[in-house]
Protein backbone atom coordinates (compact mmCIF):
# COMPACT_ATOMS: atom_id res chain seq x y z
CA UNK A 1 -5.86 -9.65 115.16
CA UNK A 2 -5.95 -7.33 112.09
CA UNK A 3 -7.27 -8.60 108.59
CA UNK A 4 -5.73 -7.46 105.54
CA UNK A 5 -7.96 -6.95 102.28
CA UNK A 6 -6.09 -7.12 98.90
CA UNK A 7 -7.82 -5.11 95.92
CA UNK A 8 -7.35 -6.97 92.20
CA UNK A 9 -4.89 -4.37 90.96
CA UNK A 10 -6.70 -2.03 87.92
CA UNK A 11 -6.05 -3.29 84.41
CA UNK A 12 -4.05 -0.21 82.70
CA UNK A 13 -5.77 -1.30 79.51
CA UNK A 14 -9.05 -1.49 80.62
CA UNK A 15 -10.43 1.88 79.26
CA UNK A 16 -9.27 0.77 76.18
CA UNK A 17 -11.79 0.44 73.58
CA UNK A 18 -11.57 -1.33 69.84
CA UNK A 19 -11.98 1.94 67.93
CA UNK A 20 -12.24 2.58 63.79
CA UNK A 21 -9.25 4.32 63.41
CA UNK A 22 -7.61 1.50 64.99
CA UNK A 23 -9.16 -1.20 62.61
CA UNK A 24 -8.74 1.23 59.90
CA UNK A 25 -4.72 0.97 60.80
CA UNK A 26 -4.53 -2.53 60.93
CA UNK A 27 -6.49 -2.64 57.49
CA UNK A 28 -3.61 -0.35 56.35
CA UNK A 29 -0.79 -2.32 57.41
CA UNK A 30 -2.46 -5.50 56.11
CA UNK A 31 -2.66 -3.45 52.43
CA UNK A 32 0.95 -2.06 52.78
CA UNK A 33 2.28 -5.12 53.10
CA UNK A 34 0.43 -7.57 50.82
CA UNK A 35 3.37 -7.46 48.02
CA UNK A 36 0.22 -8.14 44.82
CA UNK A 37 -0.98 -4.83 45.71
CA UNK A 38 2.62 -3.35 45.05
CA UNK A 39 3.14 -5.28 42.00
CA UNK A 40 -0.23 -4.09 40.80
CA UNK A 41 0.48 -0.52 41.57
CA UNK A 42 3.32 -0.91 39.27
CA UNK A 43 1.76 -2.11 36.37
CA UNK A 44 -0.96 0.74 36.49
CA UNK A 45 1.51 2.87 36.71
CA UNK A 46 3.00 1.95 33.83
CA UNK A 47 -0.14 1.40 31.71
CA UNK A 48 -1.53 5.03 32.72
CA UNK A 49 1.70 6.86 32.18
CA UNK A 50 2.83 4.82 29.05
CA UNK A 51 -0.76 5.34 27.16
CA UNK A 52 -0.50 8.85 27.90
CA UNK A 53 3.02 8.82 26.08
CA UNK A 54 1.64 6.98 23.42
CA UNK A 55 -1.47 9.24 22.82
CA UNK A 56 1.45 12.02 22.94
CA UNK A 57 3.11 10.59 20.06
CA UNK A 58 -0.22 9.84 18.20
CA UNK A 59 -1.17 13.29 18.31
CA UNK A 60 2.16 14.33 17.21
CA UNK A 61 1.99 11.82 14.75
CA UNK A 62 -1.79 12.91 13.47
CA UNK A 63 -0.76 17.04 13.57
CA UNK A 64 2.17 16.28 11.24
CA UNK A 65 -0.59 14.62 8.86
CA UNK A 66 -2.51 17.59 8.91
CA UNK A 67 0.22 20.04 8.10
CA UNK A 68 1.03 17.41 5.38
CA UNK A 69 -2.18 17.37 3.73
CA UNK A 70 -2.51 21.22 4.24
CA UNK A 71 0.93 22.00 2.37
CA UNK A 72 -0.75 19.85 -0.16
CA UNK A 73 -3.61 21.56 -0.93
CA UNK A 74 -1.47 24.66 -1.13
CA UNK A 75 -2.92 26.62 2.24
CA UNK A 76 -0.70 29.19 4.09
CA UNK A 77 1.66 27.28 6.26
CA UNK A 78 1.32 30.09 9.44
CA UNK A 79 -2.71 29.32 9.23
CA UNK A 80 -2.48 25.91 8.89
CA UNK A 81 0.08 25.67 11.75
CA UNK A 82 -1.81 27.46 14.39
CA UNK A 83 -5.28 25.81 13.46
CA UNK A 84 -4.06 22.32 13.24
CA UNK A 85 -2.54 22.18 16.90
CA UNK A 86 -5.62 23.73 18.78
CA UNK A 87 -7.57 21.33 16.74
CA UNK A 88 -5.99 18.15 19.21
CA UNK A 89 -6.94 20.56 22.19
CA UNK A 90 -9.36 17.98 23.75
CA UNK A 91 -6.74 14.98 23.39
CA UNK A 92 -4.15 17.10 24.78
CA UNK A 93 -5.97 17.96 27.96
CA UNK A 94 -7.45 14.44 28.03
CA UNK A 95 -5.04 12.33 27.72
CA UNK A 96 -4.34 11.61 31.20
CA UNK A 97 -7.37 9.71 30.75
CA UNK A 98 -6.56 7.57 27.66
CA UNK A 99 -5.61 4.23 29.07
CA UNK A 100 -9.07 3.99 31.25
CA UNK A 101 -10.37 0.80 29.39
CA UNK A 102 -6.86 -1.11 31.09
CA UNK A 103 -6.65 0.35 33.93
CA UNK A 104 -10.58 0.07 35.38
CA UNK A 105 -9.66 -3.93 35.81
CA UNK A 106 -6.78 -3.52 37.30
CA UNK A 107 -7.19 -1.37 39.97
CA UNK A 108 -10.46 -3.14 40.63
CA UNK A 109 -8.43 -6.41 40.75
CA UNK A 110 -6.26 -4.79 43.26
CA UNK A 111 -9.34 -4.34 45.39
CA UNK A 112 -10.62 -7.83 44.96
CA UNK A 113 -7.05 -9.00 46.18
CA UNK A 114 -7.38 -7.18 48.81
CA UNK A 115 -10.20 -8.88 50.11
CA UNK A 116 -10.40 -12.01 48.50
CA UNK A 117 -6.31 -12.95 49.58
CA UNK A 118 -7.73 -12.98 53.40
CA UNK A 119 -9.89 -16.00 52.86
CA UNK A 120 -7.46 -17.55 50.58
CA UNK A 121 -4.91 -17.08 53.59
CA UNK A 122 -7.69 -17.96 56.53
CA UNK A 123 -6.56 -14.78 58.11
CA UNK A 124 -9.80 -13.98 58.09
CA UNK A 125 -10.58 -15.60 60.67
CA UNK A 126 -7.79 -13.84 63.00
CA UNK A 127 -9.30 -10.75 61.53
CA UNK A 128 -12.62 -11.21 62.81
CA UNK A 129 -11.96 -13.26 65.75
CA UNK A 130 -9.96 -9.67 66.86
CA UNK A 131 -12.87 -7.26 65.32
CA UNK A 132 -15.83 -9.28 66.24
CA UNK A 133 -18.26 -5.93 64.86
CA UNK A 134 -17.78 -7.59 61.23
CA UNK A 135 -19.56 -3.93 59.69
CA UNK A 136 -16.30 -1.79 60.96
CA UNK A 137 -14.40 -4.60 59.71
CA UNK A 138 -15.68 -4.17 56.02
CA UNK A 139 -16.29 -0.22 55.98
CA UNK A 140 -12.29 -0.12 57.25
CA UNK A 141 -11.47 -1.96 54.30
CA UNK A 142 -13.87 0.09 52.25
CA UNK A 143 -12.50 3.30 53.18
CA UNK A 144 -8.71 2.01 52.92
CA UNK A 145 -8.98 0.72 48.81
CA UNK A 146 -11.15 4.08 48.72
CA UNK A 147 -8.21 6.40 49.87
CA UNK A 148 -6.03 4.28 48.02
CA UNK A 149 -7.61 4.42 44.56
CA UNK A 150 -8.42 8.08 45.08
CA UNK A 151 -5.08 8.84 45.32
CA UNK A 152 -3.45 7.12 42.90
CA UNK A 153 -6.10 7.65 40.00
CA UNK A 154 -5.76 11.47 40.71
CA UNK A 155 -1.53 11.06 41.24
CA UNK A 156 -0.98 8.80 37.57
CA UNK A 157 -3.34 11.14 35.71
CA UNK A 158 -1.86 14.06 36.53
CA UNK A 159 1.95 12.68 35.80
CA UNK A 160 0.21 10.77 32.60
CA UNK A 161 -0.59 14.37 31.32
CA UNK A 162 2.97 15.61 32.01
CA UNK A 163 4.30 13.53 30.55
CA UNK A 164 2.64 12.91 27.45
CA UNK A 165 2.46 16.70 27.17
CA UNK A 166 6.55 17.19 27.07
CA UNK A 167 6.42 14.95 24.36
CA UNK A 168 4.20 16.81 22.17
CA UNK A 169 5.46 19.37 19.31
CA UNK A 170 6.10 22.75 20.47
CA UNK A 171 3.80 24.20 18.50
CA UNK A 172 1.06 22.08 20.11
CA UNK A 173 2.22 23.05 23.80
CA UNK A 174 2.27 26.83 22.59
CA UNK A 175 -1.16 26.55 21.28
CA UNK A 176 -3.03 24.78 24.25
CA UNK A 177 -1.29 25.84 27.13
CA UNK A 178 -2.36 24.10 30.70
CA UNK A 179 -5.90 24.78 31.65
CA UNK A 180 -6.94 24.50 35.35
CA UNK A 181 -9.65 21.90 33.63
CA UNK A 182 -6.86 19.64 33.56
CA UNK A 183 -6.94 19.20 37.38
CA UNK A 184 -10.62 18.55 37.19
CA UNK A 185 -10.05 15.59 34.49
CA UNK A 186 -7.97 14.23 36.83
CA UNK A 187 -10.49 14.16 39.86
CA UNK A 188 -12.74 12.58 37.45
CA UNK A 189 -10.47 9.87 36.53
CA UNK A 190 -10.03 9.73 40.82
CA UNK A 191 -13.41 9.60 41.56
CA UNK A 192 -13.83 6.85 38.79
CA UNK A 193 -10.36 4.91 39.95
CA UNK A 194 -12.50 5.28 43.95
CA UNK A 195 -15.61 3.46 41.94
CA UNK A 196 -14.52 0.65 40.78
CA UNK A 197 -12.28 -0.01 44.16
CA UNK A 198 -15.94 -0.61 45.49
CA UNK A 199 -17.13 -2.60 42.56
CA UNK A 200 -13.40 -4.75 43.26
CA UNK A 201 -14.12 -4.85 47.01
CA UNK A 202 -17.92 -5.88 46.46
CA UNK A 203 -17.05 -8.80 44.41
CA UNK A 204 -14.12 -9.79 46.14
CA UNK A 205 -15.87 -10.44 49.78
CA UNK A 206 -18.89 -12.04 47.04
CA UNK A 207 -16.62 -14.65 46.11
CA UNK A 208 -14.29 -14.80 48.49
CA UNK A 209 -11.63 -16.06 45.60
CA UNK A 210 -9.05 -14.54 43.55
CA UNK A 211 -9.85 -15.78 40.44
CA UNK A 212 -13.56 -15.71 41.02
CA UNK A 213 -13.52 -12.09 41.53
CA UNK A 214 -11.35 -10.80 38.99
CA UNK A 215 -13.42 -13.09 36.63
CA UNK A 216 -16.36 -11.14 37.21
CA UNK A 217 -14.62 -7.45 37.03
CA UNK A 218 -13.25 -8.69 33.37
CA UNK A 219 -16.97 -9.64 33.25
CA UNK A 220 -18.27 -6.40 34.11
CA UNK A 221 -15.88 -4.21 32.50
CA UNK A 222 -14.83 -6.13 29.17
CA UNK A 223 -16.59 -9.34 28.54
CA UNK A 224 -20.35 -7.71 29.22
CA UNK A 225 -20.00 -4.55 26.71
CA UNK A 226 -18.48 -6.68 23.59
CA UNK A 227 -21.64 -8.85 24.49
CA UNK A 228 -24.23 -6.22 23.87
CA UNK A 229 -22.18 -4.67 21.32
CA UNK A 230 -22.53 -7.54 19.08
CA UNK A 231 -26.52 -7.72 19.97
CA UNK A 232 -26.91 -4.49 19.23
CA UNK A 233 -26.99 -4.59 15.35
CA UNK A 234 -30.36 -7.43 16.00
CA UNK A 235 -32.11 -5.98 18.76
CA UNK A 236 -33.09 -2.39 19.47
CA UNK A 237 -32.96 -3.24 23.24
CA UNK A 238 -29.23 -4.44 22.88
CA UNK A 239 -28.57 -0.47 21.45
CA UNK A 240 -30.37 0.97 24.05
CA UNK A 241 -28.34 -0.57 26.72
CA UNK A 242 -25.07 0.02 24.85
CA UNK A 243 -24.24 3.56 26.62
CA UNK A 244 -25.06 2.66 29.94
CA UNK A 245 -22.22 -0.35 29.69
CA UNK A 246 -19.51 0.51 32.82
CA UNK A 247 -17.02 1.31 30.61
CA UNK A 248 -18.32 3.57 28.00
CA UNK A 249 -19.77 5.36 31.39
CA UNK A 250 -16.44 5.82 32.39
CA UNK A 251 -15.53 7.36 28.81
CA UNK A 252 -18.44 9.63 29.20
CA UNK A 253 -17.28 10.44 32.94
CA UNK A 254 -13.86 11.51 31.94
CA UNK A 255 -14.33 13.32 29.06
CA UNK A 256 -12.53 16.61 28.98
CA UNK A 257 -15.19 17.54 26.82
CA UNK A 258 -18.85 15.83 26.28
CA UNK A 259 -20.18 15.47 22.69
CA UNK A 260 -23.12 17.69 21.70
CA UNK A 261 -25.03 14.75 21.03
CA UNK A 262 -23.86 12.52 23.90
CA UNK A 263 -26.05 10.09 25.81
CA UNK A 264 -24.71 11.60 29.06
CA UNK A 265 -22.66 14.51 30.22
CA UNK A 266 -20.07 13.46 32.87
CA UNK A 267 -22.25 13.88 35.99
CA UNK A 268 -25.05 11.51 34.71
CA UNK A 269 -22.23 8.88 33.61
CA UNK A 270 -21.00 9.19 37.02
CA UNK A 271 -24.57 8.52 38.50
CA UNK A 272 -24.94 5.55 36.43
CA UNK A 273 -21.59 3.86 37.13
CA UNK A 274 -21.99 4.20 40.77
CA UNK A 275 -25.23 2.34 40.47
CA UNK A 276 -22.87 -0.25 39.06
CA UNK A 277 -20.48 -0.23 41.58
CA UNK A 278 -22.33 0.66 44.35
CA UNK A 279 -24.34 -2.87 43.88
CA UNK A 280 -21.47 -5.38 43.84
CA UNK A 281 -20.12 -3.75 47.56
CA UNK A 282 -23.75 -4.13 48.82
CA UNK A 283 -23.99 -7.52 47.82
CA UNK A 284 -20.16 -7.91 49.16
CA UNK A 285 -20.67 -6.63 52.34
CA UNK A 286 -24.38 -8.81 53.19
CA UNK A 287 -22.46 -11.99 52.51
CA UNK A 288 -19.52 -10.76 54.86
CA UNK A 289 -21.59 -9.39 57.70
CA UNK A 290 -24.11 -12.14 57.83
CA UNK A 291 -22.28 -15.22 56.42
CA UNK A 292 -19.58 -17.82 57.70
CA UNK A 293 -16.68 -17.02 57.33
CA UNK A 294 -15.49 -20.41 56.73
C-alpha cells in the first residue's frame, strides 16, 4: 500500500513585501483623484499667474509716471528712458513672486485637504488597516504634497514671470533682459510653496478637520501677523517679533534682491520659516502615529 503526501501549494505572492514606493503610489492615486486638490490647483494657478500680470501692468503703469514727471521737469527724454526702466529691474525679475501673501494659504489648504478629507471620509481607517507601519503611512504623504508643491511653486513662477514680462513696455524688456537669477527666484518660491505643504500637512493630521485646519493656516499666515502688527506701535516686544511673522519670512525668502538694511537675507528667512513649518508636521505626525484613529 503506497501513501501519497500532498505539499500546500507555494503562495506566488508570498515574497511580496508592503514596500514605500508602493504606499507612496497609493498616496498618489489617492491625491490624483481627490477632485479639491484639482480645483485648488486651479485657483493658484490663476492667482500666481494673474498677480504677475497685474504687477506687469503696474510697472508699466508706474514707468509711464516716471517718464511723465521727467518730461516735466524738462530732462532729456533718451536719459530718462533708459534710467527709468532699469530702475523696475527688481520687480521685473521678481514678480513671479508677487502674489505669495494668497497663495501661501492656499497651497497649504491643499495639503490640509489632503489629509484632513481621509478622516472626514473614514478612509482612514482602510488606509491604515492596509499600511499598519502608520510612520510610512505619514512620510508617503509627506513626500507626495512635498513633490507636489515643489513642482508647482517652481512651474507657476516661472510662467507668472513670462507672462507678466510680455506684457511689459518694450523698453523695459530691452533694458532688463532675462537673468539666470530668475530661475533661482523661482526655486525660492518652490522651496517656500514645499514649506508650507508641511506646515498644511502638520495641521491637517493635528486636527483631523477641514475647517479646523485651514482655520489655523489663515491663523498662521494672516490672522497672527495683523495681530502683532497692531501691538507693535505699544510694545517693543510686539516690533521685535514683527519680521520673524511666516509671511514677511516668506517676503524676505523670495526676494530677488534683499534690502541693505533687512532683518534677514533669504537664507536666514528660510531657516526661520522652516522652524515654522517644520513644528506643525511634528506635532501632525505624533498625533497620527500614536493616536486613534477614530
Amino acid at each position: 500500500m503506497t501513501t501519497t503526501t500532498f505539499s500546500p501549494k507555494a503562495s506566488r505572492y508570498a515574497d511580496k513585501k508592503l514596500s514605500f514606493f508602493g504606499v507612496v503610489r497609493s498616496e498618489f492615486l489617492k491625491f490624483r483623484t481627490l477632485t479639491t486638490n484639482w480645483v485648488m490647483t486651479g485657483v493658484l494657478a490663476v492667482v500666481v499667474i494673474g498677480f504677475a500680470m497685474l504687477g506687469g501692468l503696474f510697472i508699466n503703469s508706474m514707468y509711464k509716471s516716471a517718464l511723465s514727471a521727467a518730461e516735466m521737469e524738462g530732462l532729456p527724454a533718451g536719459s530718462v528712458d533708459q534710467s527709468a526702466a532699469t530702475s523696475f529691474a527688481n520687480d521685473v525679475f521678481s514678480n513671479g513672486a508677487v502674489s505669495m501673501d494668497m497663495a501661501n494659504m492656499l497651497i497649504a489648504s491643499i495639503a490640509v485637504v489632503f489629509v484632513a478629507s481621509e478622516y472626514a471620509t473614514r478612509s482612514i481607517s482602510t488606509t491604515l488597516a492596509t499600511v499598519p507601519k502608520r510612520s510610512m503611512v505619514f512620510f508617503a504623504k509627506l513626500l507626495m504634497v512635498s513633490v507636489y508643491s515643489f513642482t508647482l511653486g517652481f512651474v507657476l513662477s516661472l510662467l507668472g514671470f513670462f507672462a507678466s514680462y510680455a506684457i511689459l513696455e518694450p523698453a523695459i524688456r530691452d533694458a532688463n533682459p532675462f537673468e539666470v537669477g530668475v530661475l533661482y527666484n523661482c526655486l525660492a518660491v518652490a522651496a517656500y510653496f514645499m514649506m508650507l505643504a508641511w506646515m498644511g500637512i502638520g495641521f491637517g493630521a493635528l486636527m483631523r478637520n477641514n475647517a479646523g485646519g485651514i482655520v489655523l493656516v489663515v491663523s498662521c499666515l494672516f490672522v497672527l501677523p495683523i495681530m502683532f502688527a497692531l501691538f507693535a506701535g505699544g510694545f517693543e516686544w510686539a516690533t521685535n517679533m514683527v519680521p520673524y511673522m511666516p509671511n514677511l519670512l516668506g517676503h524676505s525668502m523670495v526676494a530677488y534682491e534683499v534690502a541693505a538694511d533687512a532683518k534677514h537675507n533669504n537664507l536666514e528667512a528660510a531657516g526661520y520659516l522652516a522652524i515654522w513649518c517644520v513644528v506643525p508636521a511634528v506635532l501632525g505626525y505624533l498625533r497620527f502615529r500614536f493616536t486613534d484613529s477614530k
